[in-house]
C-alpha atoms as a PDB file:
ATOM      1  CA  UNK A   1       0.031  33.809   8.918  1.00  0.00           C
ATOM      2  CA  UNK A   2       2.761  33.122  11.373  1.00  0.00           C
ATOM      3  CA  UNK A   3       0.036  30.704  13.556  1.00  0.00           C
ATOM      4  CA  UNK A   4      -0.756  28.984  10.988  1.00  0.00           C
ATOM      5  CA  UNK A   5       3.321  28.108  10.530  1.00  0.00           C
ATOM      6  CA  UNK A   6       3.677  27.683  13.711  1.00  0.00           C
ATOM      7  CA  UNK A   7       0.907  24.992  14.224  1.00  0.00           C
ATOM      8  CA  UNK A   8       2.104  23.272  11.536  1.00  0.00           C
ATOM      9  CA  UNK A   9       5.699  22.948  12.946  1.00  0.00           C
ATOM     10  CA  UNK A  10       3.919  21.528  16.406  1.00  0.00           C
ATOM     11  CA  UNK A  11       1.951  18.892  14.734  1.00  0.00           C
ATOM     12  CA  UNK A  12       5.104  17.939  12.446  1.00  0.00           C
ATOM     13  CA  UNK A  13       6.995  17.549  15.941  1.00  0.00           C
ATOM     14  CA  UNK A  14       4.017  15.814  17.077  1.00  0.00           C
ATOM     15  CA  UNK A  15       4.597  13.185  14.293  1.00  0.00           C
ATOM     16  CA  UNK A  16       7.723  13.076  14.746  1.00  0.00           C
ATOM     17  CA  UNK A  17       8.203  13.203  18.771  1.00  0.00           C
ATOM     18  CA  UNK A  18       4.865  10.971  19.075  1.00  0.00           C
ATOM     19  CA  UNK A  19       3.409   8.857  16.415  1.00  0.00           C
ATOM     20  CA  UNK A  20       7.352   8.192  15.133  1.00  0.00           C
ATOM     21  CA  UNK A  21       6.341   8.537  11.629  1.00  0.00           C
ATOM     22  CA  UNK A  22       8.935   8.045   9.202  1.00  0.00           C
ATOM     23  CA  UNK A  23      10.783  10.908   7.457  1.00  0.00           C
ATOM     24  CA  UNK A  24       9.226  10.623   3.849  1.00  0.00           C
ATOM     25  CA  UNK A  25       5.684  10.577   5.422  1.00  0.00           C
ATOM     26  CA  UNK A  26       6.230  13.656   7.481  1.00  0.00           C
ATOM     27  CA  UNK A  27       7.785  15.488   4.369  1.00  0.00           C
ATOM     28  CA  UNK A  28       4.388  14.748   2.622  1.00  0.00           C
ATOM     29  CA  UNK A  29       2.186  15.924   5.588  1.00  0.00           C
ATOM     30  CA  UNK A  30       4.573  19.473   5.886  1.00  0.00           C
ATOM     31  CA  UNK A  31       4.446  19.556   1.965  1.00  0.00           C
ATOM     32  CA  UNK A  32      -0.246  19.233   1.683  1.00  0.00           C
ATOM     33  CA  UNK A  33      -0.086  21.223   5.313  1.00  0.00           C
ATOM     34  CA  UNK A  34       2.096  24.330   3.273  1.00  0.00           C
ATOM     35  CA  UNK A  35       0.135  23.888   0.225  1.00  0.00           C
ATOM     36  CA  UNK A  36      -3.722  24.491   2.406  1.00  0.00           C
ATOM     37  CA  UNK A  37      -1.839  27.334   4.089  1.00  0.00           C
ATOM     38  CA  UNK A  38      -0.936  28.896   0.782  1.00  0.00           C
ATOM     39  CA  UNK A  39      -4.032  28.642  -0.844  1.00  0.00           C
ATOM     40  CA  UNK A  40      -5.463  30.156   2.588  1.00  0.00           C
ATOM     41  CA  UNK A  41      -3.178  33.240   2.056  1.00  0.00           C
ATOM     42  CA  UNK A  42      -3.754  33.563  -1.512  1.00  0.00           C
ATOM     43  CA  UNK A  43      -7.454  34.281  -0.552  1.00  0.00           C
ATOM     44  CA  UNK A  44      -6.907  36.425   2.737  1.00  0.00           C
ATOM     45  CA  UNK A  45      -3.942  36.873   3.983  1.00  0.00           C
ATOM     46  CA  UNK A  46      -5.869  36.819   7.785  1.00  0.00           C
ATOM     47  CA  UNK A  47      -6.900  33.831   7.664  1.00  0.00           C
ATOM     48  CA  UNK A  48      -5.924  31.273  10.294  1.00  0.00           C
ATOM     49  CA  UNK A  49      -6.919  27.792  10.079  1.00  0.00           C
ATOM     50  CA  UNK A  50      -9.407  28.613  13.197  1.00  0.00           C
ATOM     51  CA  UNK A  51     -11.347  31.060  10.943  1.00  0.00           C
ATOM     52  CA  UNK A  52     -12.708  28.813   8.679  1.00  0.00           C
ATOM     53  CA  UNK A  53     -15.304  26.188   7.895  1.00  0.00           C
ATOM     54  CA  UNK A  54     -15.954  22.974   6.100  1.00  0.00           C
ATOM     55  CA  UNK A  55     -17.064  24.243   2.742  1.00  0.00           C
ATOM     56  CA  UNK A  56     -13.492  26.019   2.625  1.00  0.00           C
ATOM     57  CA  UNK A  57     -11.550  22.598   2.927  1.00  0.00           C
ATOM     58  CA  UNK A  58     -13.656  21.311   0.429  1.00  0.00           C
ATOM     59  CA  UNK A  59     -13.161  24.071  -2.070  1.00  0.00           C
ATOM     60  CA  UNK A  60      -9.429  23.618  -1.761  1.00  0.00           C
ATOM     61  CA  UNK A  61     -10.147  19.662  -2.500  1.00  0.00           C
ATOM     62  CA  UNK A  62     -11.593  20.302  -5.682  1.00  0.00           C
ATOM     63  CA  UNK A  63      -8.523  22.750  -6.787  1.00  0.00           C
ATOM     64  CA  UNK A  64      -6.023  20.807  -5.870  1.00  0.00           C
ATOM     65  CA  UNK A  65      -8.123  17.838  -7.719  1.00  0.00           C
ATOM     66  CA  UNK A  66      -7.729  19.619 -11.186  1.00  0.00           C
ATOM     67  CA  UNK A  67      -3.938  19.784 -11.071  1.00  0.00           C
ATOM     68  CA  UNK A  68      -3.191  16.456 -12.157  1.00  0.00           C
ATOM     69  CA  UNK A  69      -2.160  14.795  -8.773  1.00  0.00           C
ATOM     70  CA  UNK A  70      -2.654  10.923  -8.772  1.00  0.00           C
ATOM     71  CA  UNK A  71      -5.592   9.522  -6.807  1.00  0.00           C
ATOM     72  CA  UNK A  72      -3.178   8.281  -4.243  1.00  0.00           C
ATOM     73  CA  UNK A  73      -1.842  11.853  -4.262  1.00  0.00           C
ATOM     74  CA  UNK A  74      -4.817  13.190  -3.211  1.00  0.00           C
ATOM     75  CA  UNK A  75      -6.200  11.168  -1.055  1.00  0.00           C
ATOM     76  CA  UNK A  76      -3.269  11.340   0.992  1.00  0.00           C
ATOM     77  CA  UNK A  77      -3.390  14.997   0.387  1.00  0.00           C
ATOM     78  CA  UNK A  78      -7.234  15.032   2.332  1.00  0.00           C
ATOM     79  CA  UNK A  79      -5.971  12.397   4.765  1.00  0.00           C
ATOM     80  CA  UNK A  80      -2.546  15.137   6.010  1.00  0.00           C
ATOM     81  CA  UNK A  81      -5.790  17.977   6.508  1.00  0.00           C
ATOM     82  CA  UNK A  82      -8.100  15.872   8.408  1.00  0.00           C
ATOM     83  CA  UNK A  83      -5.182  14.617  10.679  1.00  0.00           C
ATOM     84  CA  UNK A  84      -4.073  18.023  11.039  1.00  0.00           C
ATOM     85  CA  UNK A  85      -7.291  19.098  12.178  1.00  0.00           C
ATOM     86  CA  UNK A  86      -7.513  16.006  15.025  1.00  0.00           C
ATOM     87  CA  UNK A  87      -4.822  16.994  16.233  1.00  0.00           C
ATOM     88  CA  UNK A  88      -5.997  20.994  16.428  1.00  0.00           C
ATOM     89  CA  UNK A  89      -9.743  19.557  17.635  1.00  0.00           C
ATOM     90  CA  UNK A  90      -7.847  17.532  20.538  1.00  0.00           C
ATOM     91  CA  UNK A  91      -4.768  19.600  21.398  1.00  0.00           C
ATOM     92  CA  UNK A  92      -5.417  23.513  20.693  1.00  0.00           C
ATOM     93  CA  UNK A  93      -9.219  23.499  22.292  1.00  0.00           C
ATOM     94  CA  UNK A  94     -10.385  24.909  18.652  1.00  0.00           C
ATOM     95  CA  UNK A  95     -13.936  22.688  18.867  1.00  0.00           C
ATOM     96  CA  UNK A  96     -15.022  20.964  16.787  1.00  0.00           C
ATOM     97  CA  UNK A  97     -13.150  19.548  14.359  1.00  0.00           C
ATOM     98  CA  UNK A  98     -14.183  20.982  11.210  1.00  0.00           C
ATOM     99  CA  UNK A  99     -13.023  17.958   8.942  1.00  0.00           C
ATOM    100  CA  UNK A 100     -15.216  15.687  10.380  1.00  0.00           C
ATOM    101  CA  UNK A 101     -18.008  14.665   7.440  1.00  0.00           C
ATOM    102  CA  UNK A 102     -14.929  14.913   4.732  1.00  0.00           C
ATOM    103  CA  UNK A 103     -14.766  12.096   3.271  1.00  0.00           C
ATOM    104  CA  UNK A 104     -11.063  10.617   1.880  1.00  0.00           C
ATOM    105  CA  UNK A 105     -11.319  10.017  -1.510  1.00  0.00           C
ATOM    106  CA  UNK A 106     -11.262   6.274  -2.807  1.00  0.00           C
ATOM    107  CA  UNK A 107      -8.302   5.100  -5.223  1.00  0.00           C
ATOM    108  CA  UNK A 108      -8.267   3.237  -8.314  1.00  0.00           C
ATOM    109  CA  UNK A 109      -6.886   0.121  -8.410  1.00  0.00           C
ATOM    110  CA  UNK A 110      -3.319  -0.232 -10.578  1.00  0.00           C
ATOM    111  CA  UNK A 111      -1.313  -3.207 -11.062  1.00  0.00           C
ATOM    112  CA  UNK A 112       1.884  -2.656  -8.978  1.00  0.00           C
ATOM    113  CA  UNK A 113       4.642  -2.958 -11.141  1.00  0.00           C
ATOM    114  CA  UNK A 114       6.919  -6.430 -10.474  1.00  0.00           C
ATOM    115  CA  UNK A 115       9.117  -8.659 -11.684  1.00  0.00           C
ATOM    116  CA  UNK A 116       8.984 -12.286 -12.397  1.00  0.00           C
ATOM    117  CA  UNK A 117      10.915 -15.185 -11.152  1.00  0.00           C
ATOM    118  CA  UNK A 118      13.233 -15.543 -13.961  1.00  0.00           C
ATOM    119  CA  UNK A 119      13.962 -11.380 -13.493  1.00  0.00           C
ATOM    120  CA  UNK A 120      14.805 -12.009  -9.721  1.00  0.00           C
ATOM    121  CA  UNK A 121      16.881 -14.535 -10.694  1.00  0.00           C
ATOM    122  CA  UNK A 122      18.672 -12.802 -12.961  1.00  0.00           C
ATOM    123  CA  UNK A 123      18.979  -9.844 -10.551  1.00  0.00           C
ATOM    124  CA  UNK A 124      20.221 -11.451  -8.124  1.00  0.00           C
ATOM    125  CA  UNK A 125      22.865 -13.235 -10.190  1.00  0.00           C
ATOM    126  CA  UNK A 126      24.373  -9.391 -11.441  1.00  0.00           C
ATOM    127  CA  UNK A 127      26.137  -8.316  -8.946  1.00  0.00           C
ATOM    128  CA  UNK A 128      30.100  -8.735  -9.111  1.00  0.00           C
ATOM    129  CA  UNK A 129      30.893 -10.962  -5.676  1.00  0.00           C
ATOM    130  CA  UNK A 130      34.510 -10.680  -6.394  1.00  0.00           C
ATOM    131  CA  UNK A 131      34.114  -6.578  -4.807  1.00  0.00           C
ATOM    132  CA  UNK A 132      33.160  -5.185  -1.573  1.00  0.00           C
ATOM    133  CA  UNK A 133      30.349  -3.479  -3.601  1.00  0.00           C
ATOM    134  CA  UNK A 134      29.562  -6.453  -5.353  1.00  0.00           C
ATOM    135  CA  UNK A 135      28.964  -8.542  -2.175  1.00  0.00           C
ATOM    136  CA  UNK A 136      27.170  -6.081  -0.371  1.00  0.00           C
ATOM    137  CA  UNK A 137      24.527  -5.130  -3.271  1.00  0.00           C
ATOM    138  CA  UNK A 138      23.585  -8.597  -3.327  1.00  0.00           C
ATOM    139  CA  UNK A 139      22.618  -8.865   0.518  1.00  0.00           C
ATOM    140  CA  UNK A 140      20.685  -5.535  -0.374  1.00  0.00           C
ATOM    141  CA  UNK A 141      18.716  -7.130  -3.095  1.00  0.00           C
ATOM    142  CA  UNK A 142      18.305 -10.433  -1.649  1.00  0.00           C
ATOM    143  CA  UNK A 143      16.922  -8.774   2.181  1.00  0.00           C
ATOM    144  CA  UNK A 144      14.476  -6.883   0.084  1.00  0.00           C
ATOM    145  CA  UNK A 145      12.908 -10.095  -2.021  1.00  0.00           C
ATOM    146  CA  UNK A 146      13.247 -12.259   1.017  1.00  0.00           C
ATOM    147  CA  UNK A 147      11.477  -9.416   3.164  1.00  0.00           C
ATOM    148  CA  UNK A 148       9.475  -7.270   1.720  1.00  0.00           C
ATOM    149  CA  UNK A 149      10.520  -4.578   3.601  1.00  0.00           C
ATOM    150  CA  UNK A 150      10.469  -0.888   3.322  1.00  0.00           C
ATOM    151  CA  UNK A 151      13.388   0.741   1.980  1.00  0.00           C
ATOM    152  CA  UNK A 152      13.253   3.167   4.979  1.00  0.00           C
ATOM    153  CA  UNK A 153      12.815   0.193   6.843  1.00  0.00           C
ATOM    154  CA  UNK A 154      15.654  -1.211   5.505  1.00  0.00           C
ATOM    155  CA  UNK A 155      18.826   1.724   5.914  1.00  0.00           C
ATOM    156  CA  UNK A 156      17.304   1.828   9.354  1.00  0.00           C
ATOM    157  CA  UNK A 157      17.830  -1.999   9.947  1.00  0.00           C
ATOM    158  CA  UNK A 158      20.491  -2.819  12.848  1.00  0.00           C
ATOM    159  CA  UNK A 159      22.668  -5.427  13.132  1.00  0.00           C
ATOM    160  CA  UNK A 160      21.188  -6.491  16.944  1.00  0.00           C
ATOM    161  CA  UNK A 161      17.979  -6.365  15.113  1.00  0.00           C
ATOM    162  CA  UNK A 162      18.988  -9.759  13.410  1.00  0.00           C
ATOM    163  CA  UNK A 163      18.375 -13.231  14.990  1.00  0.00           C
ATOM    164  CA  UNK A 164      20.769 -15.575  13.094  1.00  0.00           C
ATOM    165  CA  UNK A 165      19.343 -18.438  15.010  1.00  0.00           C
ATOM    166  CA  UNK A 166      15.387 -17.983  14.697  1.00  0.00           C
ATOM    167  CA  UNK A 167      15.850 -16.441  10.831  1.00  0.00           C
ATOM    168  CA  UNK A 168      14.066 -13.536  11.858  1.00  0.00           C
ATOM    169  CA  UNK A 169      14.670  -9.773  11.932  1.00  0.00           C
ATOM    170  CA  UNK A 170      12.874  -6.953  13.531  1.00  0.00           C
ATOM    171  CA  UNK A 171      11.446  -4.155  11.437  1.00  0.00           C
ATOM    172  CA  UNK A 172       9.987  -0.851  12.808  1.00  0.00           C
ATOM    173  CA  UNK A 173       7.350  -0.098  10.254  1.00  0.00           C
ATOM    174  CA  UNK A 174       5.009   2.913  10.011  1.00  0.00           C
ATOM    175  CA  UNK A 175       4.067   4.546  13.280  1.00  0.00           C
ATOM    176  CA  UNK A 176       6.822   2.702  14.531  1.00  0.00           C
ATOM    177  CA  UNK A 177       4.997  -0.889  14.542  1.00  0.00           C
ATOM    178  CA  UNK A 178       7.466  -3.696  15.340  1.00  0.00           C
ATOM    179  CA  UNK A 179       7.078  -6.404  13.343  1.00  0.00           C
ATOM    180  CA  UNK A 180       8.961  -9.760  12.574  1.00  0.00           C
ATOM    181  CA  UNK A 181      10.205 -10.842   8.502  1.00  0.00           C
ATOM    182  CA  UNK A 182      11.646 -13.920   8.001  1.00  0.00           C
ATOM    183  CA  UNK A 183      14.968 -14.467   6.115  1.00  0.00           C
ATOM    184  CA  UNK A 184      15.299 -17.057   3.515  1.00  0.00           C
ATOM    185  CA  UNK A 185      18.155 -19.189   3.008  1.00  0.00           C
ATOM    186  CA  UNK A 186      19.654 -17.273   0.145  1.00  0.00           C
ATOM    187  CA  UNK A 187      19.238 -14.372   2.103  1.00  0.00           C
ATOM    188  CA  UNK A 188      20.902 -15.644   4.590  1.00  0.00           C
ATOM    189  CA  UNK A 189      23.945 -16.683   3.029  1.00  0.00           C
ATOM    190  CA  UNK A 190      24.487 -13.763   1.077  1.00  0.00           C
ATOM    191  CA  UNK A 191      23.832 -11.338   4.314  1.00  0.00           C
ATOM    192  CA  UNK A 192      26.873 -13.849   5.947  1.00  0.00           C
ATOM    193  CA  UNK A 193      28.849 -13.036   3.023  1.00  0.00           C
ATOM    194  CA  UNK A 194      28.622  -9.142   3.806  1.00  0.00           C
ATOM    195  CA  UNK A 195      28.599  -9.146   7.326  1.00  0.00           C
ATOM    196  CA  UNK A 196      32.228 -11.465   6.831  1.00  0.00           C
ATOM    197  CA  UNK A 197      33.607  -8.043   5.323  1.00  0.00           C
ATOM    198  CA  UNK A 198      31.159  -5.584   6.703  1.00  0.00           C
ATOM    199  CA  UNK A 199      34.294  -4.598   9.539  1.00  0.00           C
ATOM    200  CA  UNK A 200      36.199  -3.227   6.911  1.00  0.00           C
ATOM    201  CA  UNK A 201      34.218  -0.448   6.787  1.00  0.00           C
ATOM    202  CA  UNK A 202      33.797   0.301  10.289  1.00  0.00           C
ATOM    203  CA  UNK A 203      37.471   0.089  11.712  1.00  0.00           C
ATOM    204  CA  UNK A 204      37.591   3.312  13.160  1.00  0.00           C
ATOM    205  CA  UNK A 205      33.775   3.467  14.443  1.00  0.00           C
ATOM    206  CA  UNK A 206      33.119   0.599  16.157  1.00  0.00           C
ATOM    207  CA  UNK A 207      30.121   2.274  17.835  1.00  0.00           C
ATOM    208  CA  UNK A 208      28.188   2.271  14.188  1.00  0.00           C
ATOM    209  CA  UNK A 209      25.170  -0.825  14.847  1.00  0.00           C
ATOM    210  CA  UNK A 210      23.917  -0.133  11.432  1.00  0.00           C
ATOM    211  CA  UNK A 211      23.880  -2.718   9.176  1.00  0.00           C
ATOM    212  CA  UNK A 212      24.817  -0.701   6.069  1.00  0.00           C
ATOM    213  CA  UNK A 213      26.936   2.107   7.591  1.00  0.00           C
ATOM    214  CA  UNK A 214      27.438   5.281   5.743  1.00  0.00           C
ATOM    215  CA  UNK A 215      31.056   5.368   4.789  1.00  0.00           C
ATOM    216  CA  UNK A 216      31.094   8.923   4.126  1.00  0.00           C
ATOM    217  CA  UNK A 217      31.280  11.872   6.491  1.00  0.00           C
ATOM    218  CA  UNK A 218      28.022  13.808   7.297  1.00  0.00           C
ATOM    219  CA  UNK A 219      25.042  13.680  10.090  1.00  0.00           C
ATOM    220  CA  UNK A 220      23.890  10.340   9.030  1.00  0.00           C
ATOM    221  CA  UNK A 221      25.388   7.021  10.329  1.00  0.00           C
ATOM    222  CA  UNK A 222      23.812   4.838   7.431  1.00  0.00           C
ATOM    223  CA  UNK A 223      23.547   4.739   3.943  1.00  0.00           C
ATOM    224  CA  UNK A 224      20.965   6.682   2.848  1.00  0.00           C
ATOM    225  CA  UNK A 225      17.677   5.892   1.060  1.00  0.00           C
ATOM    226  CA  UNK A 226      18.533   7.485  -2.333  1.00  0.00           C
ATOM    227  CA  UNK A 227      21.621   5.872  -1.916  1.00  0.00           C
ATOM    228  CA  UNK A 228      19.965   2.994  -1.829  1.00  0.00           C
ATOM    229  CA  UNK A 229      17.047   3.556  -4.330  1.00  0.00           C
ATOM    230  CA  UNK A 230      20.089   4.234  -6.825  1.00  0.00           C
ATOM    231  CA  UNK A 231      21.918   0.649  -6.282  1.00  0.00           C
ATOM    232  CA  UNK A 232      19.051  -1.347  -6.964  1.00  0.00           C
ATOM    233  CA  UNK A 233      17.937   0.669 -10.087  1.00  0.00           C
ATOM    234  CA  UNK A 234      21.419   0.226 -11.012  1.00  0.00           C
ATOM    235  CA  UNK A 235      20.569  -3.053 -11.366  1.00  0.00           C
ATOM    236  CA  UNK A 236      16.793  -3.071 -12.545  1.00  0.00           C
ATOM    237  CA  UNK A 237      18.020  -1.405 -15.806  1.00  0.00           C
ATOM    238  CA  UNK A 238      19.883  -4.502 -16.125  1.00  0.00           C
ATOM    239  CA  UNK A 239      17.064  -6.788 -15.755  1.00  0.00           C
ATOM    240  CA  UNK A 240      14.043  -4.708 -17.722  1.00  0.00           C
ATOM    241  CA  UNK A 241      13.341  -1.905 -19.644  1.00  0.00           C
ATOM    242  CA  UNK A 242      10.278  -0.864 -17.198  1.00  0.00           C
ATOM    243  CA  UNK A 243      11.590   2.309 -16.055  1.00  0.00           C
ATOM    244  CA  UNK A 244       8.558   2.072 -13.034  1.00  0.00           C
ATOM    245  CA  UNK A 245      10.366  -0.851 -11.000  1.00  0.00           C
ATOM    246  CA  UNK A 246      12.048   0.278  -8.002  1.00  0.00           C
ATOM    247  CA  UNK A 247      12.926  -0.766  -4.627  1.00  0.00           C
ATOM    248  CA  UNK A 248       9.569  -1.165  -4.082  1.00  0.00           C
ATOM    249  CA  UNK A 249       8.751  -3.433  -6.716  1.00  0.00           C
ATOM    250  CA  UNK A 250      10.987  -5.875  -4.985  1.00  0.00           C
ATOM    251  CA  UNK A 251       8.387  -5.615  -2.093  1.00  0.00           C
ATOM    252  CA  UNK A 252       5.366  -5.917  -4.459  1.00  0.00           C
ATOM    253  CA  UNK A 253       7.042  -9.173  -5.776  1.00  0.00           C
ATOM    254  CA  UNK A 254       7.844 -10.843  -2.577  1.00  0.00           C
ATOM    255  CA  UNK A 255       4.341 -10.616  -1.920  1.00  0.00           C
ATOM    256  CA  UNK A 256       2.822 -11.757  -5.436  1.00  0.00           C
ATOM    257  CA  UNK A 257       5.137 -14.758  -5.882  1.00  0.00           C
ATOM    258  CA  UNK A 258       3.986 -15.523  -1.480  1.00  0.00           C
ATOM    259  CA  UNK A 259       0.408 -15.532  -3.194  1.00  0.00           C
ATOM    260  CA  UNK A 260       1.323 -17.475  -6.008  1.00  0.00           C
ATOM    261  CA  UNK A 261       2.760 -20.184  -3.980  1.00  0.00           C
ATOM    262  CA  UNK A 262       0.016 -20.580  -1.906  1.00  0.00           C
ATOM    263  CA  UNK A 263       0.410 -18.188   1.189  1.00  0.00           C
ATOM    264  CA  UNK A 264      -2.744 -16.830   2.956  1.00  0.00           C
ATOM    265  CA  UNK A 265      -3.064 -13.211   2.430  1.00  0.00           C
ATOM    266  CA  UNK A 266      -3.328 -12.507   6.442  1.00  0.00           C
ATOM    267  CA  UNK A 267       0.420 -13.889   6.265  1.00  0.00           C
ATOM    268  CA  UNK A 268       1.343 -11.790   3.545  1.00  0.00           C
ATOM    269  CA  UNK A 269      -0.717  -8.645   5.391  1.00  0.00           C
ATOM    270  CA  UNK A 270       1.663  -9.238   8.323  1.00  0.00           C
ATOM    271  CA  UNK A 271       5.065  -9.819   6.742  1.00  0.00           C
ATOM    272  CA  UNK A 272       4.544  -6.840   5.344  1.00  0.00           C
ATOM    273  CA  UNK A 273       3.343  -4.562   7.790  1.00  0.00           C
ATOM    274  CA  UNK A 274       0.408  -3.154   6.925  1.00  0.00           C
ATOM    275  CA  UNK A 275      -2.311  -1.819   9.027  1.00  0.00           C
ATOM    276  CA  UNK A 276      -5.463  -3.302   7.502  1.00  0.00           C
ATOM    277  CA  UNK A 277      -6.089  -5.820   4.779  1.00  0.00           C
ATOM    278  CA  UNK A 278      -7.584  -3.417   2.356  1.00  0.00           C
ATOM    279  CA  UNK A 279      -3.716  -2.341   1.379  1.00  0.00           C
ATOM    280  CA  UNK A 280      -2.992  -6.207   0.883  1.00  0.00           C
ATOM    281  CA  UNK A 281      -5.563  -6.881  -1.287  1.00  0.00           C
ATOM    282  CA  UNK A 282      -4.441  -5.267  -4.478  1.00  0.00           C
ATOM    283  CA  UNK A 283      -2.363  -8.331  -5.091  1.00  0.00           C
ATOM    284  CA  UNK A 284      -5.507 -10.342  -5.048  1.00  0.00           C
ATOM    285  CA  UNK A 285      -5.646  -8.291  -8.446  1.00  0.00           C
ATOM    286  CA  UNK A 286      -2.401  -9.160  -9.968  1.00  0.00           C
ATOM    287  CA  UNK A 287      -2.732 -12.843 -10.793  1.00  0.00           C
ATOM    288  CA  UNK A 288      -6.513 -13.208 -12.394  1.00  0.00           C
ATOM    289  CA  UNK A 289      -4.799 -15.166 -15.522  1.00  0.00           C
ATOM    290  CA  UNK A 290      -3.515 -17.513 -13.597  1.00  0.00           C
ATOM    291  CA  UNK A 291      -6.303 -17.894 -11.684  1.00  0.00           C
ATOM    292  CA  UNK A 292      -8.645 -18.158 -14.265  1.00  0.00           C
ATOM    293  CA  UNK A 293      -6.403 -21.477 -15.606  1.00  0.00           C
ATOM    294  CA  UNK A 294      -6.775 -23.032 -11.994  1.00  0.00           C
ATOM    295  CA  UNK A 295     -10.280 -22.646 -12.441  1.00  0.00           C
ATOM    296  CA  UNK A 296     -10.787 -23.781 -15.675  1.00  0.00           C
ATOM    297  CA  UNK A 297      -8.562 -26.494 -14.834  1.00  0.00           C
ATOM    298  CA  UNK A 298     -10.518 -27.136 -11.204  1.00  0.00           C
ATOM    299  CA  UNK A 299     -14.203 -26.544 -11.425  1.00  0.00           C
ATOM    300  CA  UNK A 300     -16.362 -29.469 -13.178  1.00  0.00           C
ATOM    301  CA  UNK A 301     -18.273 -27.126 -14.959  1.00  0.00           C
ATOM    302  CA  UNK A 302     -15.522 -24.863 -15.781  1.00  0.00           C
ATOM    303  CA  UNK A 303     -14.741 -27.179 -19.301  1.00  0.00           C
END
């Protein structure tokens, strides 16, 4: 089984040398990639991923469906497999690729978990601006809401990467997409706030162009994303007993409250990176209340 390892380390420096995927995503592709491998070995320990066919891939599907993963789970489980075997069909000369009429399997549709208006504003009114920490967990929370960006997007943000004069900042999504975000006002004023101290940090390594520079001694040069994920839940618990919200959530309610307020959900698709409009489109599904009272309210025969 050592060709099977080793063409699973050359496609994970594939995605990393060439597509630029992000670190969490390639984690997940080297986690499904080990997982096929295994159940390939449990079965014959000969078998290469050369040796075998369709009906194979499909078996494994349906095991790994009866372990409780998520749908998301396993559809990105089927996704890592049939990308694995492009890049084998294109790169190692093994034919056809074998993967070809799988078909990923759909989601449901869930609710992303958010918070309201009144939360955010209560979030953001938490941290203590009288400390270093205090300060800079504010322009943490308030570049998330006014963003929507990824948290990886986010300990990876530079300070060049901010224009102060336009209000925008560049983002290197997935796949390493550029994209622009705009920064609201009270964004903007509490990312001032930090940067005003941010030197304190950074006296003796002038050469660090992060925005939130790791403090502490090791390989990275920026805070990292747990570190990160742990701040903000710090604060979450403050604001709601929902033990779901996350960094994330702040994304899913920049977008919501966009919708809410009238934004076109091409705009929102953009500002927050995403590839196609089907990934947008779930917050279509978070505000049928309210838009069953504009309708109600709206159509003559609604009454």
């Amino acid at each position: 089984m050592k060709m099977n390892k080793k063409l699973i380390l050359d496609f994970i420096k594939f995605l990393e040398n060439e597509k630029r995927f992000s670190k969490h995503t390639i984690r997940s592709y080297q986690y499904d990639l080990n997982e096929f491998n295994d159940f390939l070995f449990a079965h014959d320990e000969k078998l290469t991923f050369f040796d075998i066919d369709r009906s194979v891939i499909q078996y494994h599907i349906r095991n790994i469906s009866k372990k409780n993963n998520s749908d998301k789970t396993l559809q990105r489980k089927v996704s890592s497999i049939k990308s694995f075997y492009r890049y084998l069909a294109e790169f190692s000369n093994s034919g056809c690729n074998v993967v070809d009429l799988i078909s990923i399997p759909k989601t449901s549709k869930y609710l992303p978990n958010l918070l309201s208006k009144k939360e955010i504003e209560r979030l953001m009114s938490l941290p203590d601006l009288s400390t270093f920490s205090g300060i800079r967990d504010r322009s943490i929370l308030e570049l998330f809401y006014s963003t929507g960006m990824r948290i990886s997007e986010l300990v990876n943000l530079k300070i060049d990467y901010i224009d102060f004069n336009k209000l925008l900042i560049k983002i290197l999504g997935k796949g390493n997409r550029e994209r622009f975000v705009i920064i609201g006002s009270k964004a903007l004023k509490a990312l001032n706030e930090y940067i005003s101290i941010r030197h304190k940090l950074i006296d003796n390594n002038y050469e660090n162009k992060f925005l939130y520079p790791n403090i502490r001694k090791g390989k990275s040069k920026h805070l990292s994303e747990k570190t990160i994920y742990n701040i903000v839940k710090f604060y979450l618990r403050k604001v709601s007993n929902n033990e779901n919200l996350s960094p994330h959530s702040l994304r899913h309610s920049f977008a919501t409250h966009l919708l809410e307020n009238g934004a076109d959900l091409m705009s929102v698709k953009d500002l927050l990176g995403h590839k196609d409009l089907s990934s947008t489109q779930i917050y279509t599904h978070v505000n049928i209340d309210k838009m069953k009272k504009i309708y109600k309210t709206a159509h003559p025969h609604a009454k």
